[in-house]
C-alpha atoms as a PDB file:
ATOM      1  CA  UNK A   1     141.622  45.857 108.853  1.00  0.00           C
ATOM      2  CA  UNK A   2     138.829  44.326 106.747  1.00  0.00           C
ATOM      3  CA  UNK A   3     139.206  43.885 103.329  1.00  0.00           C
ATOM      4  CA  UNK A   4     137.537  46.493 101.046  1.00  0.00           C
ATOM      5  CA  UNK A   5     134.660  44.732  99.127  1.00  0.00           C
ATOM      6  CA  UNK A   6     134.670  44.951  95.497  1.00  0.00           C
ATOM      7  CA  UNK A   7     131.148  45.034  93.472  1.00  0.00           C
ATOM      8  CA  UNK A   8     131.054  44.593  89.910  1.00  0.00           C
ATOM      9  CA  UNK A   9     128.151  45.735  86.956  1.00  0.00           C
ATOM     10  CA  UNK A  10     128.507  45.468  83.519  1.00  0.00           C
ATOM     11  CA  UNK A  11     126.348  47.554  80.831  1.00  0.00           C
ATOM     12  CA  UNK A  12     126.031  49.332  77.686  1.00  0.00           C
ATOM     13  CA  UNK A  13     125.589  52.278  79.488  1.00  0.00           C
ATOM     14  CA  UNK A  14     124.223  53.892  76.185  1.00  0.00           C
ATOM     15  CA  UNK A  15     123.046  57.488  76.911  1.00  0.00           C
ATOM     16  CA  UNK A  16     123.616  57.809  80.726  1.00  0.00           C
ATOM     17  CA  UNK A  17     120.541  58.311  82.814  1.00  0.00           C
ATOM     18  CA  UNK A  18     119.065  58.582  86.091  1.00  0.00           C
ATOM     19  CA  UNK A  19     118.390  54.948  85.979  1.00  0.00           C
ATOM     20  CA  UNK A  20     121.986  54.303  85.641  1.00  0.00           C
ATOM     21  CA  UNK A  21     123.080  56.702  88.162  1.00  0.00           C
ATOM     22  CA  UNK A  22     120.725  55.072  90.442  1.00  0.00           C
ATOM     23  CA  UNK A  23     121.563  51.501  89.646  1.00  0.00           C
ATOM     24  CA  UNK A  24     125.198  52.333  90.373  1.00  0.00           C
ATOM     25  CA  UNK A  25     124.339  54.096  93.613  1.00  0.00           C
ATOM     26  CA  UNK A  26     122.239  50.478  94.742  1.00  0.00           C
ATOM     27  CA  UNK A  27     125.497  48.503  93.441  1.00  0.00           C
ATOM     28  CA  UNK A  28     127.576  50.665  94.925  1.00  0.00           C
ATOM     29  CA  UNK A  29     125.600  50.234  98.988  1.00  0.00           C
ATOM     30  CA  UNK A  30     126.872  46.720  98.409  1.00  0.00           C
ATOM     31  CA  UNK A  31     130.509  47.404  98.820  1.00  0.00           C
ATOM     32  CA  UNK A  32     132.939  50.058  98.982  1.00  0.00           C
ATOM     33  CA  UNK A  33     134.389  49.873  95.685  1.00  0.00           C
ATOM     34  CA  UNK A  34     132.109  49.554  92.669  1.00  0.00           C
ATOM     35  CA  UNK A  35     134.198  48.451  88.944  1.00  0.00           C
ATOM     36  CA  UNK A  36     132.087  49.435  85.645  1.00  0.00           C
ATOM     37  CA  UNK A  37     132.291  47.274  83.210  1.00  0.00           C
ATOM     38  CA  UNK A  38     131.251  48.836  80.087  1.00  0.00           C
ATOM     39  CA  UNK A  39     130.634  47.087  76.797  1.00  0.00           C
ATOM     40  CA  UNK A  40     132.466  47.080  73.556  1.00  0.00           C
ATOM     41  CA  UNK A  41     130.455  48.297  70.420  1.00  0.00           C
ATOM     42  CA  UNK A  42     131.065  45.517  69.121  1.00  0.00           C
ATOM     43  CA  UNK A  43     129.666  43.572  71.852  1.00  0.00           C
ATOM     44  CA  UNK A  44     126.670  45.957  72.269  1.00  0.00           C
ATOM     45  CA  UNK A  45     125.555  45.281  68.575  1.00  0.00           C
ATOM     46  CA  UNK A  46     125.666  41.828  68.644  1.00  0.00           C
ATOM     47  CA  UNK A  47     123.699  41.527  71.760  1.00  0.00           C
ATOM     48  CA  UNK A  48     121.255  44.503  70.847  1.00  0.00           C
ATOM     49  CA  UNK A  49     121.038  43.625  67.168  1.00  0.00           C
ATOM     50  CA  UNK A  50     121.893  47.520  66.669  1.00  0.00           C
ATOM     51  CA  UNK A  51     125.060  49.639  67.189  1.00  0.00           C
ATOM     52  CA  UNK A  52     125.107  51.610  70.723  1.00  0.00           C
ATOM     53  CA  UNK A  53     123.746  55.429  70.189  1.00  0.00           C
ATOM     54  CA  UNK A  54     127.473  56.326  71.665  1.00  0.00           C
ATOM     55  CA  UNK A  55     130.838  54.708  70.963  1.00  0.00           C
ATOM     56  CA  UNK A  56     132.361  53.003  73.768  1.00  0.00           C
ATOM     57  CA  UNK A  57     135.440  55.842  74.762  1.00  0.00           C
ATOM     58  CA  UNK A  58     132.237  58.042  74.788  1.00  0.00           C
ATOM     59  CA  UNK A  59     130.425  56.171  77.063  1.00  0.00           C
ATOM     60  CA  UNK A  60     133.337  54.975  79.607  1.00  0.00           C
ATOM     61  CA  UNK A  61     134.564  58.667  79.935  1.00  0.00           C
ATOM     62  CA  UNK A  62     130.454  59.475  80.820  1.00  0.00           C
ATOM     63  CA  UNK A  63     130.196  56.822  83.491  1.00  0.00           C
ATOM     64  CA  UNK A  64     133.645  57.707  84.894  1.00  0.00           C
ATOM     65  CA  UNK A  65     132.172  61.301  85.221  1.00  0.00           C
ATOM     66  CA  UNK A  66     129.616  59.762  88.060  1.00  0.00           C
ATOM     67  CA  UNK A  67     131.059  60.350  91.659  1.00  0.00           C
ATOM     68  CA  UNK A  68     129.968  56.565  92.703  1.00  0.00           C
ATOM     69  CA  UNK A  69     132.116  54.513  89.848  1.00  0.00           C
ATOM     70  CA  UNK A  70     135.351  54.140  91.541  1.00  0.00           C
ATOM     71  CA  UNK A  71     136.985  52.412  88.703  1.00  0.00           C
ATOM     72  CA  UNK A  72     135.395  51.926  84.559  1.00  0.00           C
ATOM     73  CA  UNK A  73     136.705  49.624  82.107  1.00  0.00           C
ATOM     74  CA  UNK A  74     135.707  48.020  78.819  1.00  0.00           C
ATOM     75  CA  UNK A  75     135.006  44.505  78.644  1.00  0.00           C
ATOM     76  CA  UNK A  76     136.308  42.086  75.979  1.00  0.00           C
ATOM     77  CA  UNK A  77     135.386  41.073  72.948  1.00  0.00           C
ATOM     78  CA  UNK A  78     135.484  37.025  73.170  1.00  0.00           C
ATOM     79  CA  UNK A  79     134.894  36.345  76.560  1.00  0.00           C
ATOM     80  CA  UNK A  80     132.496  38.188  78.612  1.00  0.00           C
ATOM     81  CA  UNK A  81     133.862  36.455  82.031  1.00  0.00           C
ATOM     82  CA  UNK A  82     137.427  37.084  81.445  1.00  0.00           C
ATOM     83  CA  UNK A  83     137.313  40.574  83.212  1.00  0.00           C
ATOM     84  CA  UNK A  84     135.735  38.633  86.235  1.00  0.00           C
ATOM     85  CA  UNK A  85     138.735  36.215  86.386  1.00  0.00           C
ATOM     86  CA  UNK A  86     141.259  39.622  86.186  1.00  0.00           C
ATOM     87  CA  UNK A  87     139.337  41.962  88.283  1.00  0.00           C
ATOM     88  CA  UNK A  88     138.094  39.414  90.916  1.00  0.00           C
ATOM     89  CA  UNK A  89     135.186  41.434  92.935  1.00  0.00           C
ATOM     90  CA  UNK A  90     133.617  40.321  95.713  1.00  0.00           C
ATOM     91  CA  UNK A  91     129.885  40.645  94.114  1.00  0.00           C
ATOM     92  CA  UNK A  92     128.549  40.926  90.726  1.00  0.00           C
ATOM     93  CA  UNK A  93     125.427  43.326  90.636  1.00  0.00           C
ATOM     94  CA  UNK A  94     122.936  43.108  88.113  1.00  0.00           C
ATOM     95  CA  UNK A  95     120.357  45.275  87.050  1.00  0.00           C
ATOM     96  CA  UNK A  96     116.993  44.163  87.224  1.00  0.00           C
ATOM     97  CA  UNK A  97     116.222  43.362  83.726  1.00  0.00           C
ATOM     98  CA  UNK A  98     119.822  42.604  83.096  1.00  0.00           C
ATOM     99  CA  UNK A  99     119.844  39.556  80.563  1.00  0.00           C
ATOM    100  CA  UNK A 100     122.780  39.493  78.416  1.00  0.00           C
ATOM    101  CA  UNK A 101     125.658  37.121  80.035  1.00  0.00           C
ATOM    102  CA  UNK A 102     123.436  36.068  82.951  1.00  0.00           C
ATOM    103  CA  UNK A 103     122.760  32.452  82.098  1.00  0.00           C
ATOM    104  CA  UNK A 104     125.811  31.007  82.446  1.00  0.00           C
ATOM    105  CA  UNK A 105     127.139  33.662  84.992  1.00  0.00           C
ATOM    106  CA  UNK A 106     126.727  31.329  88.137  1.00  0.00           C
ATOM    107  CA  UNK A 107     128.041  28.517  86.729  1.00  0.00           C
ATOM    108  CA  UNK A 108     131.313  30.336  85.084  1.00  0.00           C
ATOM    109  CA  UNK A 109     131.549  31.232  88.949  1.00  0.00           C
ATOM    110  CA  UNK A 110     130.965  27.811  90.521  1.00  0.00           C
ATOM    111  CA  UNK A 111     133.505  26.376  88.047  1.00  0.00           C
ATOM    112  CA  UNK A 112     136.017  28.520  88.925  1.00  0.00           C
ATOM    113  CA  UNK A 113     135.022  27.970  92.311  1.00  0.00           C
ATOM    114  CA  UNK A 114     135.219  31.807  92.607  1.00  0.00           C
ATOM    115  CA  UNK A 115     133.834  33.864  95.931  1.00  0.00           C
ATOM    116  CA  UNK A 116     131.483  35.984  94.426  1.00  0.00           C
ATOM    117  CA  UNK A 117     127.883  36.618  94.983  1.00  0.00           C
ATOM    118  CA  UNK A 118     125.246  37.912  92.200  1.00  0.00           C
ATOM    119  CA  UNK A 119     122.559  40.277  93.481  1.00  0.00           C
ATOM    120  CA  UNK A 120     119.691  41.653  91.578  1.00  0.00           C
ATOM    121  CA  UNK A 121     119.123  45.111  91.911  1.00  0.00           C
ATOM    122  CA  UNK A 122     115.850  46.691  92.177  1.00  0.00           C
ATOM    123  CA  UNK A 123     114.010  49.078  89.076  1.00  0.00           C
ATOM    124  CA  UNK A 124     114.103  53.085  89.367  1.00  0.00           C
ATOM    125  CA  UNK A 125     111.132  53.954  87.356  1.00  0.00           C
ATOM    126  CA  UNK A 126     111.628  51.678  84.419  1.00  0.00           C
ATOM    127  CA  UNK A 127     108.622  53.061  82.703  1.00  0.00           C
ATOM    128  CA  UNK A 128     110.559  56.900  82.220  1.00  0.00           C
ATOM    129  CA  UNK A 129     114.180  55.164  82.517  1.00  0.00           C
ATOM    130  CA  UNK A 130     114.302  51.927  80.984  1.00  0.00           C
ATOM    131  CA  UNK A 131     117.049  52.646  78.117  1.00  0.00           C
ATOM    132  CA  UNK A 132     114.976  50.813  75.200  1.00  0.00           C
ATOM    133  CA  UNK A 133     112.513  53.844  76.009  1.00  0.00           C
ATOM    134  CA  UNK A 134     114.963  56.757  75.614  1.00  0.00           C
END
């Protein structure tokens, strides 16, 4: 039996929208289990320079609502990799205009001589569903 393949995205997920549904639909044709990582609010303000819209609980119980997530979890604090060491997937999607954490992403991988592959997924109408415009 082949091993079920585990895909991974991470987000603020601020305000759920079609553009997230979809991006989690693309992640999701990847593998056959797709693990949300959601960010703290903590996290989310530091990277944004603002507090999210929604708290976290808030916004994990809203992506857990979508029939694709199989699994939602917050991330930590510290360490943004740490939940990749736990959780272990098989790819890491990214959105396309994902930024935050994606630097040093391959090499956290490389030195931990981890099998995962990154893919970049494509835009749904980022003009209407970009999150900075909502």
């Amino acid at each position: 039996m082949d091993k079920v393949k585990k895909v991974m995205v991470f987000g603020t997920f601020d305000k759920l929208h079609k553009g997230h549904v979809d991006f989690f639909k693309q992640a999701k044709k990847h593998g056959q289990y797709l693990l949300v990582v959601v960010g703290l609010d903590e996290t989310v303000t530091v990277v944004k320079g603002r507090p999210p819209r929604t708290d976290q609980l808030s916004r994990l119980r809203e992506v857990a609502s979508v029939p694709e997530v199989d699994f939602v979890r917050l991330g930590y604090r510290h360490d943004p990799y740490q939940v990749i060491s736990e959780e272990r997937p098989d790819i890491i999607a990214l959105g396309y205009d994902q930024q935050s954490f994606t630097d040093d992403l391959k090499s956290f991988i490389e030195d931990k001589e981890l099998p995962i592959s990154i893919v970049r997924l494509k835009p749904f109408k980022p003009e209407r569903y970009k999150s900075s415009l909502i």
